[in-house]
N, C-alpha and C. Protein backbone atom coordinates (compact mmCIF):
# COMPACT_ATOMS: atom_id res chain seq x y z
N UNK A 1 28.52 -80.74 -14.89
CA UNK A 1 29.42 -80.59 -13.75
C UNK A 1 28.83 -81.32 -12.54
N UNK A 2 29.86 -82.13 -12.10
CA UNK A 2 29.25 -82.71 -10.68
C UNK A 2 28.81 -81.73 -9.79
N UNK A 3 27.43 -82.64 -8.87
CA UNK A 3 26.90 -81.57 -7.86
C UNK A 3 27.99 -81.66 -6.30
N UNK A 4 28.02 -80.33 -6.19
CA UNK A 4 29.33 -80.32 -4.95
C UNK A 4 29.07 -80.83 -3.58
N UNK A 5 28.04 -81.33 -3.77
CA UNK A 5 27.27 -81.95 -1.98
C UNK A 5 27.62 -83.74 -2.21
N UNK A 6 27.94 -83.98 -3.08
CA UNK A 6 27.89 -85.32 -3.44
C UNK A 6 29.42 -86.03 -2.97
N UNK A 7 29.03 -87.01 -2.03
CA UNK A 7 30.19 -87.18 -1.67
C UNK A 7 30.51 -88.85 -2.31
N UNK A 8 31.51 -89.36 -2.14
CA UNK A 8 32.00 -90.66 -2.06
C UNK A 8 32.50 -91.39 -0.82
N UNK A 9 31.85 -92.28 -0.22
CA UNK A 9 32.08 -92.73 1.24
C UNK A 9 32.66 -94.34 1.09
N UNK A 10 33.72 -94.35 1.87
CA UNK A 10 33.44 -96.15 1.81
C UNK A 10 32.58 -96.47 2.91
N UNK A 11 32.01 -98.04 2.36
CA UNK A 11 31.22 -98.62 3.46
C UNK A 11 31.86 -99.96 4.27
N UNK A 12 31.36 -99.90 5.59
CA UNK A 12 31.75 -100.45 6.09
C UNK A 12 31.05 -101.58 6.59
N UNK A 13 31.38 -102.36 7.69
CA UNK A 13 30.15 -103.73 7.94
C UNK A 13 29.01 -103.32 8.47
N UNK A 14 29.05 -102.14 9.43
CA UNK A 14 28.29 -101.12 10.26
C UNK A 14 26.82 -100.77 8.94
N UNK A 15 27.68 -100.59 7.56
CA UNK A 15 26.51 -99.86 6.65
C UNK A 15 25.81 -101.03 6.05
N UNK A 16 25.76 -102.32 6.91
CA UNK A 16 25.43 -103.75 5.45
C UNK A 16 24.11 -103.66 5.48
N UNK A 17 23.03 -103.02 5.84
CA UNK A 17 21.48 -102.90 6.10
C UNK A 17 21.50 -102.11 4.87
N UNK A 18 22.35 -100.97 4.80
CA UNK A 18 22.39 -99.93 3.91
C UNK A 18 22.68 -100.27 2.49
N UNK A 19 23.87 -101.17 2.53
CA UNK A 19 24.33 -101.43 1.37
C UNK A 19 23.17 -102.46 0.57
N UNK A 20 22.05 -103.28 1.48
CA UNK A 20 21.54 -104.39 1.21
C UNK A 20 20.37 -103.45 0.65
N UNK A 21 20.05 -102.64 1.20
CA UNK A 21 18.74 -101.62 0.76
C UNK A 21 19.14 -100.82 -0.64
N UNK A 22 20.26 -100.89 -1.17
CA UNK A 22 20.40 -100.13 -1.80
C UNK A 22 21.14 -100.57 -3.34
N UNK A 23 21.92 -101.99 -2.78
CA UNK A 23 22.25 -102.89 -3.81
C UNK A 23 20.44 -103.42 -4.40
N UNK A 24 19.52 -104.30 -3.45
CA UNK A 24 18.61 -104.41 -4.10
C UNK A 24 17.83 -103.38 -4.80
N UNK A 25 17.38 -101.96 -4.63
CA UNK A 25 16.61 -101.26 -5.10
C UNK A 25 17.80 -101.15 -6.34
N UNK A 26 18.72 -100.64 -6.17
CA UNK A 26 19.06 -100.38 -7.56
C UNK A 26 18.95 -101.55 -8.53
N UNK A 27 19.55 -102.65 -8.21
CA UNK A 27 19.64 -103.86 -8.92
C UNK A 27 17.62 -104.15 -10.14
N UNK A 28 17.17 -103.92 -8.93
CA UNK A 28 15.38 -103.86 -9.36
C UNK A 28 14.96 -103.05 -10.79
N UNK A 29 15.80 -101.75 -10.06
CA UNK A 29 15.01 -100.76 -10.92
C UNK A 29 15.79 -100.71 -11.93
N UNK A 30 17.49 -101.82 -12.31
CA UNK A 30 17.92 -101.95 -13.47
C UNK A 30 17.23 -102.84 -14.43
N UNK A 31 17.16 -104.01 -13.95
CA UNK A 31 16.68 -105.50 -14.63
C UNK A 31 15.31 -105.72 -14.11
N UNK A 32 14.72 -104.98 -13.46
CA UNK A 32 13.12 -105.71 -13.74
C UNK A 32 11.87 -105.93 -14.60
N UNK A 33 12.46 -104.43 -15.54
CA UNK A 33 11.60 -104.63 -17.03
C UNK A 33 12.41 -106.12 -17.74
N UNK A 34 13.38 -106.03 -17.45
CA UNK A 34 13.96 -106.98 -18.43
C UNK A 34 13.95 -108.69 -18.46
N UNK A 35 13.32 -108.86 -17.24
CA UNK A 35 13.57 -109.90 -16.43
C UNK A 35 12.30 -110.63 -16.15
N UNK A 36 11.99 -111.89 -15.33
CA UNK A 36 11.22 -112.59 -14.43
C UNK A 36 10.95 -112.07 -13.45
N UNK A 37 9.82 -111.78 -12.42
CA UNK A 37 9.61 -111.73 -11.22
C UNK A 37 10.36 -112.73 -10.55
N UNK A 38 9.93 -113.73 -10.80
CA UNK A 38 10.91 -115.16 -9.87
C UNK A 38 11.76 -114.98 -10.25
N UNK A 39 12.85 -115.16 -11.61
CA UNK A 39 14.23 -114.58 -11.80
C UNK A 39 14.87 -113.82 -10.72
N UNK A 40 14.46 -112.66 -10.84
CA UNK A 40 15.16 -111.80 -10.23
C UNK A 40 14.86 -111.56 -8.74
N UNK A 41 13.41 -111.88 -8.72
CA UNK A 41 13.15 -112.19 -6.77
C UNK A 41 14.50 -113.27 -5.87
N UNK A 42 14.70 -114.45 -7.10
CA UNK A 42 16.10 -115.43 -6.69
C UNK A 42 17.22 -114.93 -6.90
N UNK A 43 17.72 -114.08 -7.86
CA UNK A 43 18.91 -113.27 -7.90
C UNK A 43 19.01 -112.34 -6.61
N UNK A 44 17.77 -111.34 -6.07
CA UNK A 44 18.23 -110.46 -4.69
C UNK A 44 18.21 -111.24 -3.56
N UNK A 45 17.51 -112.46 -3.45
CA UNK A 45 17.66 -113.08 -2.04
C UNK A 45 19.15 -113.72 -2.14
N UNK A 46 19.29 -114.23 -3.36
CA UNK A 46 20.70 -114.75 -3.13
C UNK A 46 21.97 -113.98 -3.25
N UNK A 47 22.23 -113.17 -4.35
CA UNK A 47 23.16 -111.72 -4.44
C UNK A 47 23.25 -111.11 -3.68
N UNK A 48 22.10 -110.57 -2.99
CA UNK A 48 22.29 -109.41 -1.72
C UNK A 48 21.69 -109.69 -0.12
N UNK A 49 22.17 -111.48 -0.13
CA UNK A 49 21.52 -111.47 1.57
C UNK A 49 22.72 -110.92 2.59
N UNK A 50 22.42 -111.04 3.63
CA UNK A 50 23.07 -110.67 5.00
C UNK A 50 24.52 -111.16 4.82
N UNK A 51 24.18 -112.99 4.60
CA UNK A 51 25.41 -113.68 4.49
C UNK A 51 26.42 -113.16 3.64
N UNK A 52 26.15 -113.04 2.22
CA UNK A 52 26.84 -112.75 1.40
C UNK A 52 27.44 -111.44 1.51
N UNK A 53 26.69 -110.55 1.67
CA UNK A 53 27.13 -109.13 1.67
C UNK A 53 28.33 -109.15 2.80
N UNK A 54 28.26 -109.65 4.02
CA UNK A 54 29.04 -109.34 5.01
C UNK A 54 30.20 -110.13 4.98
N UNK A 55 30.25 -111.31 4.31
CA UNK A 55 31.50 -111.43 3.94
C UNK A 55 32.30 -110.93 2.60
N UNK A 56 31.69 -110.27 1.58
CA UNK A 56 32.09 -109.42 1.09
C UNK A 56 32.91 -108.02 1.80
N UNK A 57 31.95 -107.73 2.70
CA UNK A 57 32.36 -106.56 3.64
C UNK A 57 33.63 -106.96 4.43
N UNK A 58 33.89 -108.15 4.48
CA UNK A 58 34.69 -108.25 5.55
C UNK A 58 36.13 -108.86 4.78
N UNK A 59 35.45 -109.00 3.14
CA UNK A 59 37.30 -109.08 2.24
C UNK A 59 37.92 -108.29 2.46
N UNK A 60 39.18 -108.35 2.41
CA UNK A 60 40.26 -107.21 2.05
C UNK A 60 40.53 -106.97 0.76
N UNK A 61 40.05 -107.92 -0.10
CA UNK A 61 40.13 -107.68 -1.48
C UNK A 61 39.03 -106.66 -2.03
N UNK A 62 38.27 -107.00 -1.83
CA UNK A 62 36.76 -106.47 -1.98
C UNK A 62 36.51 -105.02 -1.30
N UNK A 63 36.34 -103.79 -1.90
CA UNK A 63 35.97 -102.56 -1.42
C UNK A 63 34.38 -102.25 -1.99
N UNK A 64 33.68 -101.28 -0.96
CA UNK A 64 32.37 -100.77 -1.63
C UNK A 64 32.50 -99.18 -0.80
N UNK A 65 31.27 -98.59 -2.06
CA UNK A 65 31.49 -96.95 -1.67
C UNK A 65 30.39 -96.73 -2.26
N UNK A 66 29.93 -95.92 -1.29
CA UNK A 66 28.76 -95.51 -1.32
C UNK A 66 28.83 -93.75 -1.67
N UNK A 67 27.52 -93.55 -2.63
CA UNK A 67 27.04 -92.19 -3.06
C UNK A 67 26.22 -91.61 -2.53
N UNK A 68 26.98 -90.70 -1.65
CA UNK A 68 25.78 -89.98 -0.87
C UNK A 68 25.38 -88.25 -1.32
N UNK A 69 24.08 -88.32 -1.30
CA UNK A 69 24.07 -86.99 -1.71
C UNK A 69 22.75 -86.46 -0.16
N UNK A 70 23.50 -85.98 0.61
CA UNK A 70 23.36 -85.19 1.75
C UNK A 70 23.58 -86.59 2.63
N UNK A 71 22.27 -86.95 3.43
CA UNK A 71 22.15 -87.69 4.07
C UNK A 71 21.76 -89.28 3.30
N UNK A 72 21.39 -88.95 2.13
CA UNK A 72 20.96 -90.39 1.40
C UNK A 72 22.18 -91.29 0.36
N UNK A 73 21.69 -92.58 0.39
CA UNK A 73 22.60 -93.24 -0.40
C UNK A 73 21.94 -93.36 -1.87
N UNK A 74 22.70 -92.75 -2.80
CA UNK A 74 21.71 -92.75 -4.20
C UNK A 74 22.62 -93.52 -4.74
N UNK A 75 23.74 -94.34 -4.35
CA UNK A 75 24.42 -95.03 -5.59
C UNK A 75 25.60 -95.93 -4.44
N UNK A 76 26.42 -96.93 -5.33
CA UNK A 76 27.39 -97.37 -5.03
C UNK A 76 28.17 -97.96 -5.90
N UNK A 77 29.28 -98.08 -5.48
CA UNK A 77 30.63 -99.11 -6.19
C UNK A 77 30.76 -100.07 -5.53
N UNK A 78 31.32 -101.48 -6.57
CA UNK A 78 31.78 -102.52 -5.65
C UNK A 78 33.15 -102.45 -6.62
N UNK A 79 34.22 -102.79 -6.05
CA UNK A 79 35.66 -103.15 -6.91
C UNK A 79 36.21 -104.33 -6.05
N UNK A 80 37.06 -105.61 -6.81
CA UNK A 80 37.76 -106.06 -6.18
C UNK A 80 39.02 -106.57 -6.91
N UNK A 81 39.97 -107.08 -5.84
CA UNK A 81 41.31 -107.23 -6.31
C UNK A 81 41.51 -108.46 -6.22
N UNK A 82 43.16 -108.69 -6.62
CA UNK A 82 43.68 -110.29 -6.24
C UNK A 82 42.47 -111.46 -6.53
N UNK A 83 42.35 -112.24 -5.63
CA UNK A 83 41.23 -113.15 -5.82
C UNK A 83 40.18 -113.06 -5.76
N UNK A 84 39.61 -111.50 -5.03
CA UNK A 84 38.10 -111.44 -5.00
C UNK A 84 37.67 -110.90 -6.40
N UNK A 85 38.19 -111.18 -7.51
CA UNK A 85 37.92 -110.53 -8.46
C UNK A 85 36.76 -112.19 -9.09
N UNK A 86 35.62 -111.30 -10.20
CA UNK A 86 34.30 -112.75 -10.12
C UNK A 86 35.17 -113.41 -11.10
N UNK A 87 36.14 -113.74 -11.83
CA UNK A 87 36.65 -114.16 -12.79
C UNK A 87 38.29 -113.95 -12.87
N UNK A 88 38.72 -115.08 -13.33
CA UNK A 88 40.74 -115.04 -13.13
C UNK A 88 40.77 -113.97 -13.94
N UNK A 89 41.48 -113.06 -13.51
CA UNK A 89 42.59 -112.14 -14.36
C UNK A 89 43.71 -112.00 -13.87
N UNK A 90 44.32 -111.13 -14.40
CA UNK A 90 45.45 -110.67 -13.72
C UNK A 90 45.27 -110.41 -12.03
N UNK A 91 46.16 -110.86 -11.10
CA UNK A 91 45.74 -110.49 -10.07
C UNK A 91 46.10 -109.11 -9.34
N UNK A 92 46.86 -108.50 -10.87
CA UNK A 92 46.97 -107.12 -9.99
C UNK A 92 46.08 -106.09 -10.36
N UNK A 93 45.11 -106.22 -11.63
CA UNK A 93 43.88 -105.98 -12.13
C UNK A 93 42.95 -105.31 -11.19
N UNK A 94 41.70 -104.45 -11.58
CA UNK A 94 40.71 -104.06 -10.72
C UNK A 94 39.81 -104.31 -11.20
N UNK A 95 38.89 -104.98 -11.23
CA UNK A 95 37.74 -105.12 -11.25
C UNK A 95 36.75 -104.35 -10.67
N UNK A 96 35.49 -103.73 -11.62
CA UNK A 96 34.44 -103.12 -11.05
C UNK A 96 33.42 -104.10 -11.47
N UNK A 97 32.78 -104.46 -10.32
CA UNK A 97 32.14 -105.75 -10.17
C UNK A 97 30.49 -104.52 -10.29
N UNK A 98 31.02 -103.47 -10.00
CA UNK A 98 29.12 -103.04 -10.05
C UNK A 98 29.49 -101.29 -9.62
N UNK A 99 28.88 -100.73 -10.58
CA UNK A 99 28.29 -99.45 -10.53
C UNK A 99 26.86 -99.30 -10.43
N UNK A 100 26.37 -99.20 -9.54
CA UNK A 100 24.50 -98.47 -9.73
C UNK A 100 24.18 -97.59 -8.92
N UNK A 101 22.85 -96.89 -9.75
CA UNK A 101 22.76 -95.49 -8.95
C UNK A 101 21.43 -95.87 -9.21
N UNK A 102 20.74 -95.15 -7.97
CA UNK A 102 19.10 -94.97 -8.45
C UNK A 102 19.07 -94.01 -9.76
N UNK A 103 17.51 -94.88 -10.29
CA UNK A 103 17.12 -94.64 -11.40
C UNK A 103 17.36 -92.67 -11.80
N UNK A 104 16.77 -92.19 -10.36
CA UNK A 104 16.27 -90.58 -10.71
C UNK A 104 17.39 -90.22 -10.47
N UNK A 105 18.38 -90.60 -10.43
CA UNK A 105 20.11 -89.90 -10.42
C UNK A 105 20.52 -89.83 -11.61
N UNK A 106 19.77 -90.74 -12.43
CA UNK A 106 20.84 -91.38 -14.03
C UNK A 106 20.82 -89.94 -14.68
N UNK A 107 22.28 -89.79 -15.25
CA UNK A 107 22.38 -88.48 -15.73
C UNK A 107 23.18 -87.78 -15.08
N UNK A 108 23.38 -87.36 -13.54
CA UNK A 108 23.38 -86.55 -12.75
C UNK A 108 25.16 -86.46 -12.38
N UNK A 109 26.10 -87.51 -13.14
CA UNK A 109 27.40 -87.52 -13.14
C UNK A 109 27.59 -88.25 -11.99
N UNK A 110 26.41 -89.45 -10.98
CA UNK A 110 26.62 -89.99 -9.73
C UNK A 110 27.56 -91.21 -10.54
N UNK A 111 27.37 -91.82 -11.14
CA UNK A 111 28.38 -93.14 -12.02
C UNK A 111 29.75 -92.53 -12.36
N UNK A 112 29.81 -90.92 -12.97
CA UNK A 112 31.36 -90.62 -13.31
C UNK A 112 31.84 -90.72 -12.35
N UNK A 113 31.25 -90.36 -11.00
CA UNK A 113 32.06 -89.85 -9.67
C UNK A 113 32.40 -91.33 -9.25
N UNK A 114 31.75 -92.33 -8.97
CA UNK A 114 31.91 -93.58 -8.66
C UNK A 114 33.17 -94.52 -9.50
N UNK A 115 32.91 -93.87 -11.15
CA UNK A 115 34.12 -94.51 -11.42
C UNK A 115 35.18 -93.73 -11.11
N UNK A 116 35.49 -92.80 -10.87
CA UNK A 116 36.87 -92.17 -10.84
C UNK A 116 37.26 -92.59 -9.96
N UNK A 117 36.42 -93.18 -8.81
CA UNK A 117 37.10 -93.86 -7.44
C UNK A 117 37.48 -94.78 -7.79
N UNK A 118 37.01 -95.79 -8.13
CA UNK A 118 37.90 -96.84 -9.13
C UNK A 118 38.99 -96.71 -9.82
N UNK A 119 38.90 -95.51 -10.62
CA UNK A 119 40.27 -95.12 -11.45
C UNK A 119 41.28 -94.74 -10.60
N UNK A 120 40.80 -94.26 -9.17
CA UNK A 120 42.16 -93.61 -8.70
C UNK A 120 42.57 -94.34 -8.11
N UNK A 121 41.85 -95.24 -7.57
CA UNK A 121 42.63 -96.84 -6.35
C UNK A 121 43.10 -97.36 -7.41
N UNK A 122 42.80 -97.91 -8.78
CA UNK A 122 43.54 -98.62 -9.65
C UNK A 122 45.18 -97.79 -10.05
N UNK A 123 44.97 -96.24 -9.77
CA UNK A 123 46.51 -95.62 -10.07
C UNK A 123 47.12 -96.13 -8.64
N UNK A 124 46.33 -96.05 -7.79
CA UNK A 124 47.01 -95.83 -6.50
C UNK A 124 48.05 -97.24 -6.30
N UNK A 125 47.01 -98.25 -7.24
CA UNK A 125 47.91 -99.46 -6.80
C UNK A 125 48.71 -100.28 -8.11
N UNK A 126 48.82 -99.29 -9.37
CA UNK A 126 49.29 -99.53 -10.07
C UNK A 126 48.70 -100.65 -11.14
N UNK A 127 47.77 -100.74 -11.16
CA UNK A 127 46.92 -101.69 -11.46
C UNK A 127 47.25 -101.84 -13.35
N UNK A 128 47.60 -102.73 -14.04
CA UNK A 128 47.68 -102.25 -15.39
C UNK A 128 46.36 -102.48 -16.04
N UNK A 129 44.91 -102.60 -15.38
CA UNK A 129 43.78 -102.37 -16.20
C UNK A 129 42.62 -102.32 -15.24
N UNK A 130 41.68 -102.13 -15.44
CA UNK A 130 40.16 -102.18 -15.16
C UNK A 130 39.73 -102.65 -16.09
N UNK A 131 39.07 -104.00 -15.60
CA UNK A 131 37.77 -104.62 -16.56
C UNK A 131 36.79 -104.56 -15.65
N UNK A 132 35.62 -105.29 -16.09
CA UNK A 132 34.35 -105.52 -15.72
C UNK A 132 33.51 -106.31 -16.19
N UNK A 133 32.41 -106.84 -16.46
CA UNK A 133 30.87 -107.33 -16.60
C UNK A 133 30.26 -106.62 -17.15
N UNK A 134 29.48 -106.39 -18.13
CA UNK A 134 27.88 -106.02 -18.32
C UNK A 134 27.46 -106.46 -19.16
N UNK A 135 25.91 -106.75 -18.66
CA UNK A 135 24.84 -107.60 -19.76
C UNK A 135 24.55 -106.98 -21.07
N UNK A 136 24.85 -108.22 -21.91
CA UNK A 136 24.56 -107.57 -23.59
C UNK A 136 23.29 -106.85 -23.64
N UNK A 137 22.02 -106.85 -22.65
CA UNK A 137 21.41 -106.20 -22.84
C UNK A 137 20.84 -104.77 -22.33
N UNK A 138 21.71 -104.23 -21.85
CA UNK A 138 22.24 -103.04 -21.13
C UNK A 138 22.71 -101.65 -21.97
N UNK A 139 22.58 -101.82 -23.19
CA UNK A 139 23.40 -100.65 -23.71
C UNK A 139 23.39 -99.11 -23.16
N UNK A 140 23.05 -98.73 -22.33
CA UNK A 140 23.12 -97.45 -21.33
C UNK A 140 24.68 -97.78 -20.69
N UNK A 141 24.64 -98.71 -20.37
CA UNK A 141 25.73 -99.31 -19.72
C UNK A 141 27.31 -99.75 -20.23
N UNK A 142 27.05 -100.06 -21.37
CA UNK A 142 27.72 -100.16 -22.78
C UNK A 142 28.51 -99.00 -23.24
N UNK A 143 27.64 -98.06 -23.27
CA UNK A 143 27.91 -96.80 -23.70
C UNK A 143 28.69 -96.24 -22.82
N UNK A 144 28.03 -96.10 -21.67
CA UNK A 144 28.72 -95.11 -20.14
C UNK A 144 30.35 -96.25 -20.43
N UNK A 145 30.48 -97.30 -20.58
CA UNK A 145 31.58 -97.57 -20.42
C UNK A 145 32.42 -97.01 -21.16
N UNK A 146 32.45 -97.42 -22.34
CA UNK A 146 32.87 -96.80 -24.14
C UNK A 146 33.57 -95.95 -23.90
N UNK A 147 32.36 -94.83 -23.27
CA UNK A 147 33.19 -93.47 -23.27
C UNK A 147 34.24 -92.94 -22.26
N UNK A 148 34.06 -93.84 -21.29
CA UNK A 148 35.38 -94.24 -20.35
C UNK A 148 36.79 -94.93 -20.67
N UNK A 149 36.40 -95.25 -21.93
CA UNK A 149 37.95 -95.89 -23.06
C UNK A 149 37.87 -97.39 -23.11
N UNK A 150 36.14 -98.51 -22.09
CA UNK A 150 36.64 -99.74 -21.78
C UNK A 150 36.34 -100.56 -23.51
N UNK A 151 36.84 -101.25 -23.68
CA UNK A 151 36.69 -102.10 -24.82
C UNK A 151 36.56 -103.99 -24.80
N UNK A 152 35.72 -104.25 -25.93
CA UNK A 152 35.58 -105.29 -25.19
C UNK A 152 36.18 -106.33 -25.27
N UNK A 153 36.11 -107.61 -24.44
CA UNK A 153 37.76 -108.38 -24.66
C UNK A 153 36.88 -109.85 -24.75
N UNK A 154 36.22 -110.11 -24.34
CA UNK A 154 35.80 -111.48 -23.75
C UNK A 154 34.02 -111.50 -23.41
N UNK A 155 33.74 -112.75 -23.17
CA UNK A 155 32.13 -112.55 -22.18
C UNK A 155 32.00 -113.70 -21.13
N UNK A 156 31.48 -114.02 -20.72
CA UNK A 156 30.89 -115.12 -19.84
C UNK A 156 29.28 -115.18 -19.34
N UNK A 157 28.82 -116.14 -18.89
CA UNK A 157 27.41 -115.98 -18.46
C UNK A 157 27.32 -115.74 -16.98
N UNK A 158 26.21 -115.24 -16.84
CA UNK A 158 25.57 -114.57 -15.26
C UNK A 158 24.42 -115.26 -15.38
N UNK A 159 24.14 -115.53 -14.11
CA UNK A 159 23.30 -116.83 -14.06
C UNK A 159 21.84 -115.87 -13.04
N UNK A 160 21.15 -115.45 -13.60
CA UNK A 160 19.39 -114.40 -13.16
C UNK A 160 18.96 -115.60 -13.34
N UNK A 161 18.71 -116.38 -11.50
CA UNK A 161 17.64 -117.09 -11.02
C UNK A 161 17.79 -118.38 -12.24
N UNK A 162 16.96 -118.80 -12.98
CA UNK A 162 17.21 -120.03 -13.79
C UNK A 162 17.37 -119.99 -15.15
N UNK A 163 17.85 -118.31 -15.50
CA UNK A 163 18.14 -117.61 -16.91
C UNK A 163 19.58 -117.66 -16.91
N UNK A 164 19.93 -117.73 -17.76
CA UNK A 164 21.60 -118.04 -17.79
C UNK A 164 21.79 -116.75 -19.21
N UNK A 165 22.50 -115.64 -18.74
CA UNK A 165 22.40 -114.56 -19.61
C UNK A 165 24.07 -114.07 -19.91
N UNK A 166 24.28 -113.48 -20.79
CA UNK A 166 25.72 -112.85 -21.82
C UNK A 166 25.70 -111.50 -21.09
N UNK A 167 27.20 -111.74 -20.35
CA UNK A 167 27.87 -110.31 -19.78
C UNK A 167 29.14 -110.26 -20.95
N UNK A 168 29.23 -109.01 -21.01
CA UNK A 168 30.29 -108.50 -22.05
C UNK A 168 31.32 -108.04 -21.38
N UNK A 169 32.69 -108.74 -21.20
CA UNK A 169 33.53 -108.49 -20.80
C UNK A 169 34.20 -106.83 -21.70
N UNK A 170 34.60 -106.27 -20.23
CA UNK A 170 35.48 -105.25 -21.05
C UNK A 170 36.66 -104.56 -20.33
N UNK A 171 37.54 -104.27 -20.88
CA UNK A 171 38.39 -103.42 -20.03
C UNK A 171 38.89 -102.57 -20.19
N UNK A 172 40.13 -101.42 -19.36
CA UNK A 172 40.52 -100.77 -20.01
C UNK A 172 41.77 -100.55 -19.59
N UNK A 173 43.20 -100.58 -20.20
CA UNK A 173 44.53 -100.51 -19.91
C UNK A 173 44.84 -99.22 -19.68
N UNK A 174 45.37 -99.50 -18.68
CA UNK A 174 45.98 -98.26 -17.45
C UNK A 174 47.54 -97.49 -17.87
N UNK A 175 48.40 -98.36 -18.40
CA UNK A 175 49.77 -98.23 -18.04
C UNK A 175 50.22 -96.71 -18.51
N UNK A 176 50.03 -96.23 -19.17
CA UNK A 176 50.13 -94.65 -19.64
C UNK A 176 49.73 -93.98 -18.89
N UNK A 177 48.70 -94.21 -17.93
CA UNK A 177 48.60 -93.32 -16.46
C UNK A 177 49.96 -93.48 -15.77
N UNK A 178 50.60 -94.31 -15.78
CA UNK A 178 51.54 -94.41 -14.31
C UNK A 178 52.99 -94.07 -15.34
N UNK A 179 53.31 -93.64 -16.42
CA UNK A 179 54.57 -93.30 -16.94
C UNK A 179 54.70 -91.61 -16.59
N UNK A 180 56.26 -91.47 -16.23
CA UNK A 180 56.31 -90.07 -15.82
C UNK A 180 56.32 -90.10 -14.76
């Protein structure tokens, strides 16, 4: 059962120090066994600088939400729509471009809560699917999806610093939510 102090916040341009502190630590403590030091030292300067983040922050396509449990941020969502989505789909589609939670959360239902925010802006806007990204070598990630109903459709590469690596496309069709 989710813990009842745990909230879901969106963030705003005000939180981009926050979001930058918190996209990199999580990002770290996913892929750094897995990875290069230089790899992935070039993936957070470039993925999560000032520049980038704040014009993210400042899409209208592009939403982020942050997991707070009291005063701290232990997790976030990124989703985007229309064109800010990382790859053509449908443009009425949602994309979850990124779920992460710190490491000592995993378990703790901070990712269910994060996706359901996703699931409910995707009812809210009628969306007929959620796909996503994740690296073939992730199966924690794999799984947490699975059991969310996503399946997989496609892949493409993600480019970690001068590693060129297999994300597993997946998604999951909505339209039986919105009948009735």
């Amino acid at each position: 059962m989710p813990n009842l102090s745990l909230q879901i916040i969106p963030a705003t341009l005000e939180d981009l120090a926050t979001l930058q502190a918190i996209g990199r630590k999580t990002f770290e403590e996913a892929f750094a066994a897995n990875n290069s030091e230089e790899n992935l030292a070039a993936y957070l300067e470039e993925g999560f600088s000032k520049q980038k983040l704040e014009a993210e922050l400042r899409n209208e396509n592009s939403q982020f939400y942050f997991a707070h449990q009291g005063d701290e941020v232990i997790g976030y969502l990124k989703i985007n729509l229309g064109d800010a989505q990382s790859e053509k789909q449908d443009p009425n589609a949602l994309e979850i471009e990124r779920i992460y939670v710190l490491q000592q959360y995993h378990g703790k239902q901070v990712g269910v809560l994060l996706y359901e925010q996703a699931l409910a802006i995707a009812k809210t806007r009628k969306a007929p699917y959620m796909w996503l990204g994740v690296w073939e070598e992730n199966p924690r990630a794999i799984r947490f999806y699975q059991k969310q109903g996503f399946v997989e459709f496609d892949e493409h590469i993600f480019q970690l610093g001068d590693e060129a690596q297999r994300d597993v496309l997946m998604k999951k069709t909505l339209p039986t939510l919105f009948e009735k």
